[in-house]
PDB file of N, CA and C in Angstrom:
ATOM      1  N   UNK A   1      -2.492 -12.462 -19.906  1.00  0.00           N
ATOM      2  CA  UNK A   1      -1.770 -12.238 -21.141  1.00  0.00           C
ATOM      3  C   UNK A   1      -1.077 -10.878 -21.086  1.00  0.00           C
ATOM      4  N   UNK A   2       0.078 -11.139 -21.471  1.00  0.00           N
ATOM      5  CA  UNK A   2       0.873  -9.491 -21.273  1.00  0.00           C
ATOM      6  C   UNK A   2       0.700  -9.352 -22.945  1.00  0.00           C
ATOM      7  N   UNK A   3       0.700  -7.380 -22.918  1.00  0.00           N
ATOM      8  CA  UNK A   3       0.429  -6.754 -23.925  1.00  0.00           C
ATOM      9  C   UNK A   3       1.709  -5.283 -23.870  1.00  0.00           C
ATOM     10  N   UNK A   4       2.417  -5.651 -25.204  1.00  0.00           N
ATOM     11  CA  UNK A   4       3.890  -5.025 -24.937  1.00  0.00           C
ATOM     12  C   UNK A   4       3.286  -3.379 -25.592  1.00  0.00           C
ATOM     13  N   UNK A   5       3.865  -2.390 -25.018  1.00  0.00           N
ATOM     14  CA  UNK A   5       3.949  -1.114 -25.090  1.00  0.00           C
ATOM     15  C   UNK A   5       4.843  -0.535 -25.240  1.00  0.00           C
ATOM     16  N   UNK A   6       5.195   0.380 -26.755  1.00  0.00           N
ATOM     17  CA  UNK A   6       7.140   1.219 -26.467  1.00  0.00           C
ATOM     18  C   UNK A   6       6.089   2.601 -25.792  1.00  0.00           C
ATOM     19  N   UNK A   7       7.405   3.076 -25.498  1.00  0.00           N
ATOM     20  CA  UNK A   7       7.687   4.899 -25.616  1.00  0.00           C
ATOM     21  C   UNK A   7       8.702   5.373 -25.519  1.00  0.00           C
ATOM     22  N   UNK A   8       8.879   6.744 -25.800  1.00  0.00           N
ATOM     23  CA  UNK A   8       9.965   6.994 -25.752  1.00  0.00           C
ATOM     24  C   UNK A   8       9.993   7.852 -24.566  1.00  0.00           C
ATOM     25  N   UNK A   9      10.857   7.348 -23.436  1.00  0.00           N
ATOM     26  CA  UNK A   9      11.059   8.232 -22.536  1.00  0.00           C
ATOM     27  C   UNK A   9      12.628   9.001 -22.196  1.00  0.00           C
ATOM     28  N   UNK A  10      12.601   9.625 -22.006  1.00  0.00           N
ATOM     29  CA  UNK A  10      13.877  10.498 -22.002  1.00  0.00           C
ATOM     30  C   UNK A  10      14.665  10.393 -22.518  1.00  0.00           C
ATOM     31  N   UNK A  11      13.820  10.607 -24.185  1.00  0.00           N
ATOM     32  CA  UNK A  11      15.184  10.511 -25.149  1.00  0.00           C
ATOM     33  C   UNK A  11      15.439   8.907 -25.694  1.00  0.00           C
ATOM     34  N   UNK A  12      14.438   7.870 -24.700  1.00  0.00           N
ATOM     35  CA  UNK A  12      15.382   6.583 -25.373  1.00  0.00           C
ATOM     36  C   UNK A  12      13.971   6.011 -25.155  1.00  0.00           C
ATOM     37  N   UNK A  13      14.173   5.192 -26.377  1.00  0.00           N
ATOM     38  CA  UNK A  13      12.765   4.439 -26.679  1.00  0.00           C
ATOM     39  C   UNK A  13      12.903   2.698 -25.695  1.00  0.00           C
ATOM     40  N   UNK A  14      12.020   2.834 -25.130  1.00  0.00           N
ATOM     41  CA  UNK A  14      11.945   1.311 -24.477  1.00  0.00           C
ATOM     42  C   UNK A  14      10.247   0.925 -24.432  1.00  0.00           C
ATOM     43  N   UNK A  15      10.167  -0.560 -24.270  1.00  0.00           N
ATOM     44  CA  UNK A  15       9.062  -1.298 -24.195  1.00  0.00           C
ATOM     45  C   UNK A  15       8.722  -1.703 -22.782  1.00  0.00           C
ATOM     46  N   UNK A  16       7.211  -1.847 -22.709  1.00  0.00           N
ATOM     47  CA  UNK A  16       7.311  -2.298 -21.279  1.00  0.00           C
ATOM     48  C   UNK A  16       6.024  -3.472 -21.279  1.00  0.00           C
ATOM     49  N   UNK A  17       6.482  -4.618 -20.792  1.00  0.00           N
ATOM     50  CA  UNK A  17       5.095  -6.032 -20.973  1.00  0.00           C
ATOM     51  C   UNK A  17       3.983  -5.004 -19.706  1.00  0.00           C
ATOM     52  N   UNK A  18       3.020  -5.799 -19.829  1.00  0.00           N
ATOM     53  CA  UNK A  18       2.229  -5.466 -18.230  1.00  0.00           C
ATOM     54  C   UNK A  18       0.673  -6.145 -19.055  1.00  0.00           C
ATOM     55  N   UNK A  19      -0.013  -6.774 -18.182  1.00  0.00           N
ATOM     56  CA  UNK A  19      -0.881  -7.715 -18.257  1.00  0.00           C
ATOM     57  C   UNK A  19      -2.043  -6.924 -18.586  1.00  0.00           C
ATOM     58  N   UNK A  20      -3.446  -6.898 -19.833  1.00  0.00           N
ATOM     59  CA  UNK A  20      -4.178  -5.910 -19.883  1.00  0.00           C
ATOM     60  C   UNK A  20      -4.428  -5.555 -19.099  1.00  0.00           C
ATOM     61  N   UNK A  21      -4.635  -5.881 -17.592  1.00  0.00           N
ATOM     62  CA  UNK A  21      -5.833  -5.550 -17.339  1.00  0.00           C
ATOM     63  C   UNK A  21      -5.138  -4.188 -16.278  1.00  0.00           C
ATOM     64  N   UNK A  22      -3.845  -4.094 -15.532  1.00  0.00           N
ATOM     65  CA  UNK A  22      -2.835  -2.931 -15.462  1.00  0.00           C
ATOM     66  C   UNK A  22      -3.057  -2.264 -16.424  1.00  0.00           C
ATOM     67  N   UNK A  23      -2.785  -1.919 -18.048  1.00  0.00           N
ATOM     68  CA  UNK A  23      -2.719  -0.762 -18.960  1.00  0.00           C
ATOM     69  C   UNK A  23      -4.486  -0.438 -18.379  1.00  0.00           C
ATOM     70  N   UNK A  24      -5.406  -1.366 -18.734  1.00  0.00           N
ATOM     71  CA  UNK A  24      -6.628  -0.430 -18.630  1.00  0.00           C
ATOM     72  C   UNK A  24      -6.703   0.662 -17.115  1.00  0.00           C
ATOM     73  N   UNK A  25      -6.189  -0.139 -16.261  1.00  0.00           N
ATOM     74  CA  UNK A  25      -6.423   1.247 -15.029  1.00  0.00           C
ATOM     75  C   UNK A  25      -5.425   2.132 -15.305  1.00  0.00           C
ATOM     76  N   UNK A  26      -4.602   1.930 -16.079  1.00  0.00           N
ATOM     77  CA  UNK A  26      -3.235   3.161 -16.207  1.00  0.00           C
ATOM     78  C   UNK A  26      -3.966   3.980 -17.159  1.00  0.00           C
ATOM     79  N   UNK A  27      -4.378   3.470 -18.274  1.00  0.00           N
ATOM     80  CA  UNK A  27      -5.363   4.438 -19.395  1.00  0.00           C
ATOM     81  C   UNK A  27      -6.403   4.960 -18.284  1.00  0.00           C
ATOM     82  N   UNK A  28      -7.221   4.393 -17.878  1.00  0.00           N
ATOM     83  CA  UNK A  28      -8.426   4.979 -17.180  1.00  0.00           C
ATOM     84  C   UNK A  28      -7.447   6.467 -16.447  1.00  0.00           C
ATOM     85  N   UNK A  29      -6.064   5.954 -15.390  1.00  0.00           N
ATOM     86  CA  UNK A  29      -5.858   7.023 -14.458  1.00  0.00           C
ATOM     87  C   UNK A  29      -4.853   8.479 -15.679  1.00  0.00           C
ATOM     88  N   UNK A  30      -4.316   8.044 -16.392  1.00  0.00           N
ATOM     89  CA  UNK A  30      -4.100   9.164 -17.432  1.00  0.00           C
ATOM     90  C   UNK A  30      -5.177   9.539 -17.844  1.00  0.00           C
ATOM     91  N   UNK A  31      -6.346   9.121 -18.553  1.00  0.00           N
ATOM     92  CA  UNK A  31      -7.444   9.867 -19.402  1.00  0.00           C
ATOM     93  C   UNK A  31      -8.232  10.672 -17.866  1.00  0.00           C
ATOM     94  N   UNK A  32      -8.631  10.256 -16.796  1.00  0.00           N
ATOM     95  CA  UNK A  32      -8.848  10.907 -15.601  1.00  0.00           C
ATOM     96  C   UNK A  32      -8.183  12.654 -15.179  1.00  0.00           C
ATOM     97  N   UNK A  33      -6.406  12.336 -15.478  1.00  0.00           N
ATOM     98  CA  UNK A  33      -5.713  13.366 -15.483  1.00  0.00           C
ATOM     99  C   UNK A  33      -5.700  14.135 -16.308  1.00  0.00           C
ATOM    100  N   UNK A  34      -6.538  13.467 -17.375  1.00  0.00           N
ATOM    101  CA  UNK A  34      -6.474  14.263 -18.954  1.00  0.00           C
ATOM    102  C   UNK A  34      -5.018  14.598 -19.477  1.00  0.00           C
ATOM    103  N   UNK A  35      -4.452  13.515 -19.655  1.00  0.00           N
ATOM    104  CA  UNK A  35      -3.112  12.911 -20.355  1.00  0.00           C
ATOM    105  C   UNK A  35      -2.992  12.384 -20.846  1.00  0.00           C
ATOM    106  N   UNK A  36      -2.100  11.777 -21.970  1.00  0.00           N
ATOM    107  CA  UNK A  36      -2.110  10.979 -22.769  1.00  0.00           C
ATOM    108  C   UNK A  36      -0.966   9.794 -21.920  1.00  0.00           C
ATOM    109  N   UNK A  37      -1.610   8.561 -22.183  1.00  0.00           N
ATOM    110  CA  UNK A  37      -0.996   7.290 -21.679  1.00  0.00           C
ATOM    111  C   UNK A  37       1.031   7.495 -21.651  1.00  0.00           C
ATOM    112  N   UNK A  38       1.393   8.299 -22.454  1.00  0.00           N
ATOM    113  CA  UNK A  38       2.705   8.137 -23.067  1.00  0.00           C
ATOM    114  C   UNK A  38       3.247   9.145 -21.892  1.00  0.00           C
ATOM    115  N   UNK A  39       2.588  10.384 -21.533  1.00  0.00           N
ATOM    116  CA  UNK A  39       2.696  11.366 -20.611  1.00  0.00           C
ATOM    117  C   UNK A  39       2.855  10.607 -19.268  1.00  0.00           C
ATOM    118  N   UNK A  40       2.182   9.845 -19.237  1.00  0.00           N
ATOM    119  CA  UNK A  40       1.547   9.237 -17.835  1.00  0.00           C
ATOM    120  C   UNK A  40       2.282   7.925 -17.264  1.00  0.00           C
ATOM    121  N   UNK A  41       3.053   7.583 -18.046  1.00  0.00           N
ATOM    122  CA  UNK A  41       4.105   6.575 -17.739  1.00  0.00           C
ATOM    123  C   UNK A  41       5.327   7.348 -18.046  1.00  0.00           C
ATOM    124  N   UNK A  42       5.592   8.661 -18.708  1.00  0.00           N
ATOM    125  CA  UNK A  42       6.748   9.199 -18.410  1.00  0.00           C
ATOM    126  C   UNK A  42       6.872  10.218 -16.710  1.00  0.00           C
ATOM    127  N   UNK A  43       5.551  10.478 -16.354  1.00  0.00           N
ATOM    128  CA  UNK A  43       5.779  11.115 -14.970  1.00  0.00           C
ATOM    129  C   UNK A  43       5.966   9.700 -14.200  1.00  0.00           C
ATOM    130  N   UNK A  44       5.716   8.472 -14.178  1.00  0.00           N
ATOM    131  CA  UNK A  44       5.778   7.232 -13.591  1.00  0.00           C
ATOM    132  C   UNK A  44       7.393   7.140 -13.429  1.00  0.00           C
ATOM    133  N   UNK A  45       8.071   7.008 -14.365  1.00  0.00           N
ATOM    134  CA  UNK A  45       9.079   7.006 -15.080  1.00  0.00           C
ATOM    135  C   UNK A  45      10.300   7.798 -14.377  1.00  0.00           C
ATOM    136  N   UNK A  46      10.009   9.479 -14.339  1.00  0.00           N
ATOM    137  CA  UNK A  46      10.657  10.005 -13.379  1.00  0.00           C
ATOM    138  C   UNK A  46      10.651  10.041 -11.866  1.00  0.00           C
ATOM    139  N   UNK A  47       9.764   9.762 -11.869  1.00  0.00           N
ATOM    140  CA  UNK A  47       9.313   9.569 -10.329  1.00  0.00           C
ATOM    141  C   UNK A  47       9.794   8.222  -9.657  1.00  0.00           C
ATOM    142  N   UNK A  48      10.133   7.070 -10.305  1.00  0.00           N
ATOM    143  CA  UNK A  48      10.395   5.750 -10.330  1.00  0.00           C
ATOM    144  C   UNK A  48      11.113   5.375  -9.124  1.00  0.00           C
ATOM    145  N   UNK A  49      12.302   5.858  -9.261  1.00  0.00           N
ATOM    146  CA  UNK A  49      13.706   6.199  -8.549  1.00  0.00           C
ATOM    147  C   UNK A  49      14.784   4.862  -9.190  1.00  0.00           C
ATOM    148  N   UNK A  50      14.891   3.736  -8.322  1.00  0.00           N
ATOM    149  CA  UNK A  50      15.885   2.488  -8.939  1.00  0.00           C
ATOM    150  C   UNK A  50      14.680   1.435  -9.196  1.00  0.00           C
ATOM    151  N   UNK A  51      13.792   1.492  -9.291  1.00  0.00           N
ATOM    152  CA  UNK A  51      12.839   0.102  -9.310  1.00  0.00           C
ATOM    153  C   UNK A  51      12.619   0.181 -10.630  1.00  0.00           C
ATOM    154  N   UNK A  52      11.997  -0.744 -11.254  1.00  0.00           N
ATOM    155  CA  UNK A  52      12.044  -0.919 -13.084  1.00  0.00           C
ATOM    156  C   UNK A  52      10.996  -0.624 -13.121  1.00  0.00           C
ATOM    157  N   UNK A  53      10.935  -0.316 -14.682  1.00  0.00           N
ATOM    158  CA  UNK A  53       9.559   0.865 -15.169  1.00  0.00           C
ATOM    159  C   UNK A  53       8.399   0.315 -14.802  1.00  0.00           C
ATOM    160  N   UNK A  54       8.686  -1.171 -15.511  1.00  0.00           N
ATOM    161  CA  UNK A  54       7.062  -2.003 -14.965  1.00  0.00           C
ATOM    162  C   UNK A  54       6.927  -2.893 -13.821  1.00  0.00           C
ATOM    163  N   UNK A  55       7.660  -2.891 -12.962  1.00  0.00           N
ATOM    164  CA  UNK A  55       6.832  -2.942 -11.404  1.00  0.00           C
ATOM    165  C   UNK A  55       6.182  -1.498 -10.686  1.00  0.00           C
ATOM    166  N   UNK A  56       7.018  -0.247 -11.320  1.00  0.00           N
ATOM    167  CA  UNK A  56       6.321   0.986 -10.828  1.00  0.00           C
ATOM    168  C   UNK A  56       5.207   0.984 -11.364  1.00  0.00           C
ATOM    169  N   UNK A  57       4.966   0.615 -12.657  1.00  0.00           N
ATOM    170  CA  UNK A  57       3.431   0.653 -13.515  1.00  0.00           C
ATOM    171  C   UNK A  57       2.650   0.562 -13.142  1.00  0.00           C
ATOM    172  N   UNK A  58       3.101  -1.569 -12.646  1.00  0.00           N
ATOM    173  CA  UNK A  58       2.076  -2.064 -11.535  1.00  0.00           C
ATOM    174  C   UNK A  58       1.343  -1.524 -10.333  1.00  0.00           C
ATOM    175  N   UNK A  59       2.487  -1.114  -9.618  1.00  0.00           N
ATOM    176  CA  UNK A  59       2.160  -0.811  -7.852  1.00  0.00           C
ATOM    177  C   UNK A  59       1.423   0.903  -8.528  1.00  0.00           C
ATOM    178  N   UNK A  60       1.465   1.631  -9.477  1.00  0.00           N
ATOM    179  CA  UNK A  60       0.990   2.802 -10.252  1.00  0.00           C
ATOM    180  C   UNK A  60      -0.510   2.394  -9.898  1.00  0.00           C
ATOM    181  N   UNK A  61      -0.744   1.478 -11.110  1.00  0.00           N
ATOM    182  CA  UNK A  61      -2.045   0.855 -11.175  1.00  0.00           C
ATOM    183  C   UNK A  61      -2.525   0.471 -10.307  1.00  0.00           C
ATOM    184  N   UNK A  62      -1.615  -0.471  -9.231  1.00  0.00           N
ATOM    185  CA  UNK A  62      -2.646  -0.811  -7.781  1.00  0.00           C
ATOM    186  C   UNK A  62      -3.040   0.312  -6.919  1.00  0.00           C
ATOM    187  N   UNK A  63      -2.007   1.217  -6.802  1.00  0.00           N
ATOM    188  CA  UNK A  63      -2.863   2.504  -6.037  1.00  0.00           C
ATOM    189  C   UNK A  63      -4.076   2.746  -6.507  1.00  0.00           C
ATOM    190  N   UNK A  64      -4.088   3.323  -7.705  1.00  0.00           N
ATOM    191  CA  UNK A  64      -5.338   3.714  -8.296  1.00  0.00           C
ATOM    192  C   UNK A  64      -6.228   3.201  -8.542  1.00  0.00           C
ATOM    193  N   UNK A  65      -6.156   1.731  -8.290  1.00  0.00           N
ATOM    194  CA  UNK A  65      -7.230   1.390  -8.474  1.00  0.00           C
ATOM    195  C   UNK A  65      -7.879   1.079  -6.334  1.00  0.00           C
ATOM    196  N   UNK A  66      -7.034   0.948  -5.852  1.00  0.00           N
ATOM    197  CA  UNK A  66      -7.153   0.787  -4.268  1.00  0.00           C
ATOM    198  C   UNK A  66      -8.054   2.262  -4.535  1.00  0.00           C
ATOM    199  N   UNK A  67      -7.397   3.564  -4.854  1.00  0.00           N
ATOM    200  CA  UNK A  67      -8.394   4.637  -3.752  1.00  0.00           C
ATOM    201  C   UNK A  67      -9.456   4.744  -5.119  1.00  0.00           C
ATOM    202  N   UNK A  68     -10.086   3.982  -5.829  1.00  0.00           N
ATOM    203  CA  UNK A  68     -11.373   4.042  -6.712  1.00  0.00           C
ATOM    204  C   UNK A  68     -12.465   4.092  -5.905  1.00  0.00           C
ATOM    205  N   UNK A  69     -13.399   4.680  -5.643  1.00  0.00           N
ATOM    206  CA  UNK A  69     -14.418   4.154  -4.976  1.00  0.00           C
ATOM    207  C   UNK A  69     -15.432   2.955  -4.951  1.00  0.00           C
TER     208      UNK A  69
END
């Protein structure tokens, strides 16, 4: 089940779908960094380059959860 999310990133507010169970390792890896979720998909965000916000999210979330112990 996808679960829709806005923010506003650089100035322009957009939404992004992504399936719970992606936001929970993205919350887990922001609250880790001690960031707030909104912070933590805007460094995603700049860092992105041409790929869309939420496949970076994804492959975001699969790292982090790959180097979890």
């Amino acid at each position: 089940m996808l679960k829709k999310r806005s923010f506003t990133l650089a100035g322009h507010r957009t939404s992004v779908a992504l399936e719970v169970e992606f936001w929970a390792v993205l919350e887990a890896e922001a609250r880790q960094l001690e960031k707030s979720l909104a912070a933590f998909v805007a460094g995603v965000d700049a860092a992105r380059g041409s790929r869309p916000l939420a496949s970076a999210l994804r492959l975001t979330a699969l790292e982090a959860a790959r180097s979890r112990p």
